[in-house]
N, C-alpha and C. Protein backbone atom coordinates (compact mmCIF):
# COMPACT_ATOMS: atom_id res chain seq x y z
N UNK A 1 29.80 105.22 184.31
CA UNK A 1 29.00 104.56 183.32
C UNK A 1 28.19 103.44 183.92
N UNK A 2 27.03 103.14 183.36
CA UNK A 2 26.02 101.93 183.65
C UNK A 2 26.53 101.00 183.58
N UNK A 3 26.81 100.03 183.77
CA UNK A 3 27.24 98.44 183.28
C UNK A 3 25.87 97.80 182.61
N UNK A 4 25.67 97.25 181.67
CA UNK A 4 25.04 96.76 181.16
C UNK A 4 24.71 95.22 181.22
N UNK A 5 23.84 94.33 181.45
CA UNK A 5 23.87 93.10 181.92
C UNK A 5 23.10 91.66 180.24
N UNK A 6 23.48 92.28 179.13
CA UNK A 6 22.97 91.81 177.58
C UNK A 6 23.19 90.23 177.71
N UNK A 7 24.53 90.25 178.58
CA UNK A 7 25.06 88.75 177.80
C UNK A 7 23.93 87.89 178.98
N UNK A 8 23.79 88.69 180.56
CA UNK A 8 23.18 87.71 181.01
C UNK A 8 21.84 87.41 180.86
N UNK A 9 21.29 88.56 179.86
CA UNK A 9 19.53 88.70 180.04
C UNK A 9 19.71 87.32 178.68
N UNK A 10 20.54 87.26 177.97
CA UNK A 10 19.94 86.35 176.68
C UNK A 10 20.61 84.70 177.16
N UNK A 11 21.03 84.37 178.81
CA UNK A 11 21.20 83.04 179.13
C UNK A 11 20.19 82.61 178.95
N UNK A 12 19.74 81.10 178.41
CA UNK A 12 18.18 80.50 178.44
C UNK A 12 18.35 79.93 179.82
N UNK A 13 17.02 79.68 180.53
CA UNK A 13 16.84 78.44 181.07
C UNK A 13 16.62 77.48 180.30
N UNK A 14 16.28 76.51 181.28
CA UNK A 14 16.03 74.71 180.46
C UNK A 14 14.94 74.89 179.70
N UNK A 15 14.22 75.95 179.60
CA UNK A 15 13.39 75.53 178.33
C UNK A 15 13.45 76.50 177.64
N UNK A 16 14.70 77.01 177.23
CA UNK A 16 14.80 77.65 176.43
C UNK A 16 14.44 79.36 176.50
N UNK A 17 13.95 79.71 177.36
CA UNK A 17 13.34 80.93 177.69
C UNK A 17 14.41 82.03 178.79
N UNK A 18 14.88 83.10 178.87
CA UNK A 18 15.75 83.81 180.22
C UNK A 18 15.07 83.35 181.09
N UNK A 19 15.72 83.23 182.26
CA UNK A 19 15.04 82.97 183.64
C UNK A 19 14.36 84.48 184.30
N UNK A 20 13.50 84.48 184.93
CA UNK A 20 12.89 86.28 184.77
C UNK A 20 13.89 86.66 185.63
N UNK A 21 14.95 85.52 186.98
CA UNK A 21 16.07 87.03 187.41
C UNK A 21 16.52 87.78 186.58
N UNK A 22 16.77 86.93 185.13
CA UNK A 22 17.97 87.86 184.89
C UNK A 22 17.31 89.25 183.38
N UNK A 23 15.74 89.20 183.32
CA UNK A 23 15.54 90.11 183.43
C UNK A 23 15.26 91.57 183.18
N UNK A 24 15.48 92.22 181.94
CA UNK A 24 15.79 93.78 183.17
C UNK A 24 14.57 94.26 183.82
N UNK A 25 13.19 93.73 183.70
CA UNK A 25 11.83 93.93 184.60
C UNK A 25 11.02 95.55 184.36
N UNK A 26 11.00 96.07 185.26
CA UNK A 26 10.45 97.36 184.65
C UNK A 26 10.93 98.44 184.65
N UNK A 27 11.13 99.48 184.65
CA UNK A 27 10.23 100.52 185.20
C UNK A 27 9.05 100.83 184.51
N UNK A 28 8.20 101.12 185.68
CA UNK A 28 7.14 101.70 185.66
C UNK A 28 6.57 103.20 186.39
N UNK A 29 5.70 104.09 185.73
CA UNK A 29 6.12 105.49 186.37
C UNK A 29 4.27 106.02 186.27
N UNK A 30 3.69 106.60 187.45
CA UNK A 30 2.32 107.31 187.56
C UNK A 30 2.82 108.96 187.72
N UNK A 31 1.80 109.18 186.98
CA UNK A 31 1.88 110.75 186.55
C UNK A 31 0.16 111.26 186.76
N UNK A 32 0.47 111.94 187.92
CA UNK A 32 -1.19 112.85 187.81
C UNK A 32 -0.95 114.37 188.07
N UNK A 33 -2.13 114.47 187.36
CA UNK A 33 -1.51 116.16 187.33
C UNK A 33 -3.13 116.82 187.33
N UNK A 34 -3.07 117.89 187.65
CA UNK A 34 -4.45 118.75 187.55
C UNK A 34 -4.70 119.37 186.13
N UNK A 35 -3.87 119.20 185.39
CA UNK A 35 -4.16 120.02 183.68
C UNK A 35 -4.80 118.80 182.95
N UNK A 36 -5.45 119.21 181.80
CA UNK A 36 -6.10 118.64 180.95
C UNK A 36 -4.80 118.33 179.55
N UNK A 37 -4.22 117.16 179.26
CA UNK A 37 -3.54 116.75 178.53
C UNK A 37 -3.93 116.87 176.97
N UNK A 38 -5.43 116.97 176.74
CA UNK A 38 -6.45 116.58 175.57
C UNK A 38 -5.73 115.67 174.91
N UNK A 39 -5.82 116.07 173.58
CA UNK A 39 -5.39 115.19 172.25
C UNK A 39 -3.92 114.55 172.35
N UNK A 40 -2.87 115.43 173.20
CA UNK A 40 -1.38 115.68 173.34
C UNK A 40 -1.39 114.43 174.42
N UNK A 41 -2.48 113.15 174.68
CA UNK A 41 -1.59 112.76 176.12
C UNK A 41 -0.89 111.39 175.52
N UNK A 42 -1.39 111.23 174.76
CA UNK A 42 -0.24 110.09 174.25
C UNK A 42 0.74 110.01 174.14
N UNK A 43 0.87 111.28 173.23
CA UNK A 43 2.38 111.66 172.76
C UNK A 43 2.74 111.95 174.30
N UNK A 44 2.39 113.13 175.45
CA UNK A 44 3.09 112.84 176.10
C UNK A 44 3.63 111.40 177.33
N UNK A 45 2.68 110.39 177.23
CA UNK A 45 2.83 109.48 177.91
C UNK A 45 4.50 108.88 176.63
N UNK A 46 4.20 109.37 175.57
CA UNK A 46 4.82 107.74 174.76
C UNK A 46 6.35 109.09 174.71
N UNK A 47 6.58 110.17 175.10
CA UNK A 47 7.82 111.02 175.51
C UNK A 47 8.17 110.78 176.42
N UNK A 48 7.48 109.99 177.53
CA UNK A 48 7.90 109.97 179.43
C UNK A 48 8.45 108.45 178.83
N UNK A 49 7.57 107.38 178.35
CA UNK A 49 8.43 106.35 177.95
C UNK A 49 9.76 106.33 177.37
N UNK A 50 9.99 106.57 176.30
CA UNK A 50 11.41 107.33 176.00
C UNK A 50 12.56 107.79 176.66
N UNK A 51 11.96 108.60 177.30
CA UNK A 51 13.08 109.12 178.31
C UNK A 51 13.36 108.53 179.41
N UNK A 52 12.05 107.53 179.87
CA UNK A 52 12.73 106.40 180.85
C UNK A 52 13.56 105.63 180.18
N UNK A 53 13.38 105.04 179.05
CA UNK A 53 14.12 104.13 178.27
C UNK A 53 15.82 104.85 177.91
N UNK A 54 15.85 106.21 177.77
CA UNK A 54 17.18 107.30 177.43
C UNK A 54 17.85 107.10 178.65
N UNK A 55 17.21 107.43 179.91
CA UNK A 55 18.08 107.59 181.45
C UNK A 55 18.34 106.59 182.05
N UNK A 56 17.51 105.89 181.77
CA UNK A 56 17.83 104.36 183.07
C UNK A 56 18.49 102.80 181.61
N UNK A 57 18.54 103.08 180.41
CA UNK A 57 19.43 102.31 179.54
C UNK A 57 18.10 100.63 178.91
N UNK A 58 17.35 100.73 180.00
CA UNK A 58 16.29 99.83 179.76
C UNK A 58 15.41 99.85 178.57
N UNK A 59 15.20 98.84 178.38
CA UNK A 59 14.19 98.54 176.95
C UNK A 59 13.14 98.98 177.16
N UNK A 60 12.72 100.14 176.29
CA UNK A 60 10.93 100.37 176.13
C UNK A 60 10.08 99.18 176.13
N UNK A 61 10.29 98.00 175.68
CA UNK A 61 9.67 97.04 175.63
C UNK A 61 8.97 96.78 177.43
N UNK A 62 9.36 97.20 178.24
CA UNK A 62 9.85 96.58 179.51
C UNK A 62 9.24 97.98 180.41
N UNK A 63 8.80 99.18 179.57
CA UNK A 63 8.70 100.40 180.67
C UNK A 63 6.93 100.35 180.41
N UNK A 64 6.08 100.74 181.72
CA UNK A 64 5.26 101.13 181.54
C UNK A 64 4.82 102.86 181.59
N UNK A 65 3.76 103.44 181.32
CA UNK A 65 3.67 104.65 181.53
C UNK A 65 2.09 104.50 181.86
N UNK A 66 1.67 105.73 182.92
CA UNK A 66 0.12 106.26 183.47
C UNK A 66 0.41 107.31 183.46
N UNK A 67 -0.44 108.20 183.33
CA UNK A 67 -0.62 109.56 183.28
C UNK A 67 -2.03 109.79 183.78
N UNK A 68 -2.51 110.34 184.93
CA UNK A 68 -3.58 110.90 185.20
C UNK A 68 -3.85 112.22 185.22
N UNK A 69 -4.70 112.42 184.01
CA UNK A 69 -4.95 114.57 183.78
C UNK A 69 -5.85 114.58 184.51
N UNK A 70 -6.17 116.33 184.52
CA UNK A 70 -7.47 116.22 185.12
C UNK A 70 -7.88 115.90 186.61
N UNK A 71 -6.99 115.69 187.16
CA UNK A 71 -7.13 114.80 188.79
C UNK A 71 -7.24 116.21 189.96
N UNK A 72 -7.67 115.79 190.76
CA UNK A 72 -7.81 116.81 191.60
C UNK A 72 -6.39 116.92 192.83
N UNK A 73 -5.74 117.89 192.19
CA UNK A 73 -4.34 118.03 192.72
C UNK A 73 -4.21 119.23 193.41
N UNK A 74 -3.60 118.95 194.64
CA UNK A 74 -2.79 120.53 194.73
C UNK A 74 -1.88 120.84 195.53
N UNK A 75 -1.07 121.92 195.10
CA UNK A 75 0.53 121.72 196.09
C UNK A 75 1.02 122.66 196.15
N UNK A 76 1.53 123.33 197.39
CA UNK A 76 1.73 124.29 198.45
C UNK A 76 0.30 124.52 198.46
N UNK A 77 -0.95 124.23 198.81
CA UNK A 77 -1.98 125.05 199.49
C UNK A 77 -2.36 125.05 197.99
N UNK A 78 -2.48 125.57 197.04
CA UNK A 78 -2.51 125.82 195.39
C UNK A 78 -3.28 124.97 194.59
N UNK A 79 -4.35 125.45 193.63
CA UNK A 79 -4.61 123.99 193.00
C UNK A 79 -4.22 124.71 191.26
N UNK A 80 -2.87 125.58 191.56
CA UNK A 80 -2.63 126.46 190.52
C UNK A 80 -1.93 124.79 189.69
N UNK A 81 -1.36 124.73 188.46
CA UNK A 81 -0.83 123.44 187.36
C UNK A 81 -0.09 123.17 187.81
N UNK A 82 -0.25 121.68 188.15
CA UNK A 82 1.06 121.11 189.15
C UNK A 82 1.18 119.34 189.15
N UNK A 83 2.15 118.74 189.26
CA UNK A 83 2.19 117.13 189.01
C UNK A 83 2.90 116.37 190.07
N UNK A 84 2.57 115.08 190.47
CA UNK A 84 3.16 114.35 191.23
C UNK A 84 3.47 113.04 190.15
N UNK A 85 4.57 112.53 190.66
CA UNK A 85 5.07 110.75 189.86
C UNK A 85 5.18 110.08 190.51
N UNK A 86 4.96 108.92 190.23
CA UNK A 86 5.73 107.45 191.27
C UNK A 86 6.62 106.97 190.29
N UNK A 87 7.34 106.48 190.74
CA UNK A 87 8.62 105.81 189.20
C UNK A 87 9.19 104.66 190.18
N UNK A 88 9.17 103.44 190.03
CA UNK A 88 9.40 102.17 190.40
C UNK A 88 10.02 101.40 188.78
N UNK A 89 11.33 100.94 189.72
CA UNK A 89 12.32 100.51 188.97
C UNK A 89 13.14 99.15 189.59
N UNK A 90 13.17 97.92 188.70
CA UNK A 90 13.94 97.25 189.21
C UNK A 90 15.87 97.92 189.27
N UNK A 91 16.51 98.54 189.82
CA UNK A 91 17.96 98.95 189.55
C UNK A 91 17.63 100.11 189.09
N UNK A 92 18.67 100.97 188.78
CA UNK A 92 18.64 102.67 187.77
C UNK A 92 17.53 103.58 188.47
N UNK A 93 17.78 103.57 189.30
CA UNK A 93 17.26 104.24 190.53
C UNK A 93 18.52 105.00 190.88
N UNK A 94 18.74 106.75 189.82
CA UNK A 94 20.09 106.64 190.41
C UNK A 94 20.20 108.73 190.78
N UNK A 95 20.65 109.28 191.37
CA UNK A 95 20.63 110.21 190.76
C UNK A 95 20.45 110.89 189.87
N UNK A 96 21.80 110.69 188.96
CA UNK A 96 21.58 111.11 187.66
C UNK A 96 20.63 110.92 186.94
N UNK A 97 20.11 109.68 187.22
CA UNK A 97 19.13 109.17 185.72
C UNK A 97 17.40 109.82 186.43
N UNK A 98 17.30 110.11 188.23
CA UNK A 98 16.68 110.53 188.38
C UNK A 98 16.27 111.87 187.99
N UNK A 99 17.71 112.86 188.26
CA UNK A 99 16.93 114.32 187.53
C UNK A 99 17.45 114.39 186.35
N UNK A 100 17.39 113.45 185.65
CA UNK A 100 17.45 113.80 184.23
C UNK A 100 16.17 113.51 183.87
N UNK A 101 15.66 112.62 184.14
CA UNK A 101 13.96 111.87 184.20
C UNK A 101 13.69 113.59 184.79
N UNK A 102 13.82 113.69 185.78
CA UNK A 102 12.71 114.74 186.38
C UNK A 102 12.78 116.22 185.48
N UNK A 103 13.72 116.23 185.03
CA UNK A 103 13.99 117.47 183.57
C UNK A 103 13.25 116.83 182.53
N UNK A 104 13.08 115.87 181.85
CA UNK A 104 12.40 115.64 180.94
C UNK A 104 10.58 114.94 180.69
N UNK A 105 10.35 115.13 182.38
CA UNK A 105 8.83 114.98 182.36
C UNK A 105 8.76 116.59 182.69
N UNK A 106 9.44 117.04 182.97
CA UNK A 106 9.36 118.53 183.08
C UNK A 106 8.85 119.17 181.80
N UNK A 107 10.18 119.52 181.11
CA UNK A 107 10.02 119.63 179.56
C UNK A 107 8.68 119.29 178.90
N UNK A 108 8.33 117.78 179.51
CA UNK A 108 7.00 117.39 178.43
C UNK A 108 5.72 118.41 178.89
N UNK A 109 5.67 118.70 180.78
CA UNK A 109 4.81 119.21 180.85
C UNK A 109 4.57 120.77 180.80
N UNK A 110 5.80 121.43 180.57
CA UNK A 110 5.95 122.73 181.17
C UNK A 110 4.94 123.60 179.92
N UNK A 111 4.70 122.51 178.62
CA UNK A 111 3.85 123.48 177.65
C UNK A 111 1.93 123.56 177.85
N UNK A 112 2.17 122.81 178.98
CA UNK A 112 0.59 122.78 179.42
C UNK A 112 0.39 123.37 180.68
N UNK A 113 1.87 124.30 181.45
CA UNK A 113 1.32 125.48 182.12
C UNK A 113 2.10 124.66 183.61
N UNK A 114 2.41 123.51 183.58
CA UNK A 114 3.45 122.64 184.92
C UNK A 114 4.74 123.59 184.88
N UNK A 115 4.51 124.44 185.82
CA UNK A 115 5.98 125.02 186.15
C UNK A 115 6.92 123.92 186.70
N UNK A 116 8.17 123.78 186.79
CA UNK A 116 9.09 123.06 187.15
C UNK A 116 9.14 123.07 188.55
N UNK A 117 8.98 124.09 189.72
CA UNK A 117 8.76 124.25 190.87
C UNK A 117 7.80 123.34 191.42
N UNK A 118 6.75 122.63 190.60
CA UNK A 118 5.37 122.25 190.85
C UNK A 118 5.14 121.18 190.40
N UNK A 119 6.11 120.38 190.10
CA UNK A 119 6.47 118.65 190.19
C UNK A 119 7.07 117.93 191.12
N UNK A 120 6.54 117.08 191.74
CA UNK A 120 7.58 116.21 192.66
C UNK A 120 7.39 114.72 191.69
N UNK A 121 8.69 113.73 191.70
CA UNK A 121 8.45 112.85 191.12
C UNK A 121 9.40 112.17 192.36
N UNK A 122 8.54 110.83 193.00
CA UNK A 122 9.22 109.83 193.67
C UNK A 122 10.16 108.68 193.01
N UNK A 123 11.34 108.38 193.60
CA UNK A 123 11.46 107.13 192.91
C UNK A 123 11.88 106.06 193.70
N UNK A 124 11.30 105.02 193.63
CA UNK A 124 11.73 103.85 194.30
C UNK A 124 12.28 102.57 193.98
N UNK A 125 13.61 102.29 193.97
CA UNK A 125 14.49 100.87 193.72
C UNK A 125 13.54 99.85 194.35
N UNK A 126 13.07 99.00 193.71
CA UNK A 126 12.35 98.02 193.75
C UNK A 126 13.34 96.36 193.82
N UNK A 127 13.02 95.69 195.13
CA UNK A 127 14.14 94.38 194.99
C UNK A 127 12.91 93.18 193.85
N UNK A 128 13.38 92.77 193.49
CA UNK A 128 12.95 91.63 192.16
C UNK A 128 11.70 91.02 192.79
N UNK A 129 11.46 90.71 194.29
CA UNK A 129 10.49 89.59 194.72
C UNK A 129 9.76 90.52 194.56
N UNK A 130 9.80 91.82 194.84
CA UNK A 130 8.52 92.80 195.03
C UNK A 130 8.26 93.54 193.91
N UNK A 131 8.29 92.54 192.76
CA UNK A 131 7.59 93.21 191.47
C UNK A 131 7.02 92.30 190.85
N UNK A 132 5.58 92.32 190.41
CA UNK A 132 4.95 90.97 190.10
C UNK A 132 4.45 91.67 188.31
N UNK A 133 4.88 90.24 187.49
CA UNK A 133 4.61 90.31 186.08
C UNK A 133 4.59 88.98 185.86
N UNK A 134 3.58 88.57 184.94
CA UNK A 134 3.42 87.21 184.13
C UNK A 134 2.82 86.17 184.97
N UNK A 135 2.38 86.43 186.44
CA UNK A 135 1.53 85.61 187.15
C UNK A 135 2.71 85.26 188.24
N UNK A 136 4.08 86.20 188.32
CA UNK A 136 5.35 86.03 189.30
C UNK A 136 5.93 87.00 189.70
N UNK A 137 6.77 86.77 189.89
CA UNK A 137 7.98 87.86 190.08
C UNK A 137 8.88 87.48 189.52
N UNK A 138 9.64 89.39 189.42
CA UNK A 138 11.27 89.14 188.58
C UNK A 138 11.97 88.03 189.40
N UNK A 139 12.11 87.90 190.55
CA UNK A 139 12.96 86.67 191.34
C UNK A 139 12.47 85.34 190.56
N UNK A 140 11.30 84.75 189.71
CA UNK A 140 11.61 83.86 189.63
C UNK A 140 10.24 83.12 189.99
């Protein structure tokens, strides 16, 4: 199981505010793909949010989502329907929560012709100094 960190994200600092260590920071995740998303890309950007928020236990408040359709992609040699991700995460960078994430951007895309073979999604544990929000970093 996750351990969950509630009691320390709601310590104030001295003015009343969490200190940004404590946090939970982002994830954030890029999605480009060679298919045309049309009308459907919201919904699927605001389904990839979700399910980051389902696997890694983090607040939607806190996840970003990109999606680039349309992009000029291609993989094995192929420019047959196919997707790459970046997924940057302070923590929950984990296995599990990785291919469960990678099953459920799957799922979102597989009805616009993304075979499952034809996704790679990266993910990278991010340490706190090297994530900048609010004019700082999570460190502070």
């Amino acid at each position: 199981g996750q351990r969950r960190t509630t009691q320390i994200m709601n310590t104030p600092c001295a003015n009343g505010m969490p200190h940004l260590s404590t946090l939970p920071g982002d994830p954030s995740i890029v999605i480009t793909t060679n298919v045309d998303l049309g009308d459907k890309k919201l919904e699927v950007m605001k389904g990839v949010s979700k399910a980051i928020s389902a696997r890694t236990g983090k607040p939607e408040q806190w996840i970003a989502v990109s999606i680039v359709d349309n992009a000029s992609v291609i993989f094995g040699g192929s420019d047959a329907p196919c997707a790459l991700g970046t997924m940057y995460s302070i923590g929950c960078i984990a296995m599990e929560s990785n291919g469960g994430l990678t099953s459920d951007v799957t799922d979102l895309l597989e009805p616009f012709g993304v075979a499952e073979s034809r996704i790679y999604i990266n993910f990278f544990d991010m340490p706190r100094a090297n994530v900048g929000w609010s004019r700082r970093t999570f460190a502070g």
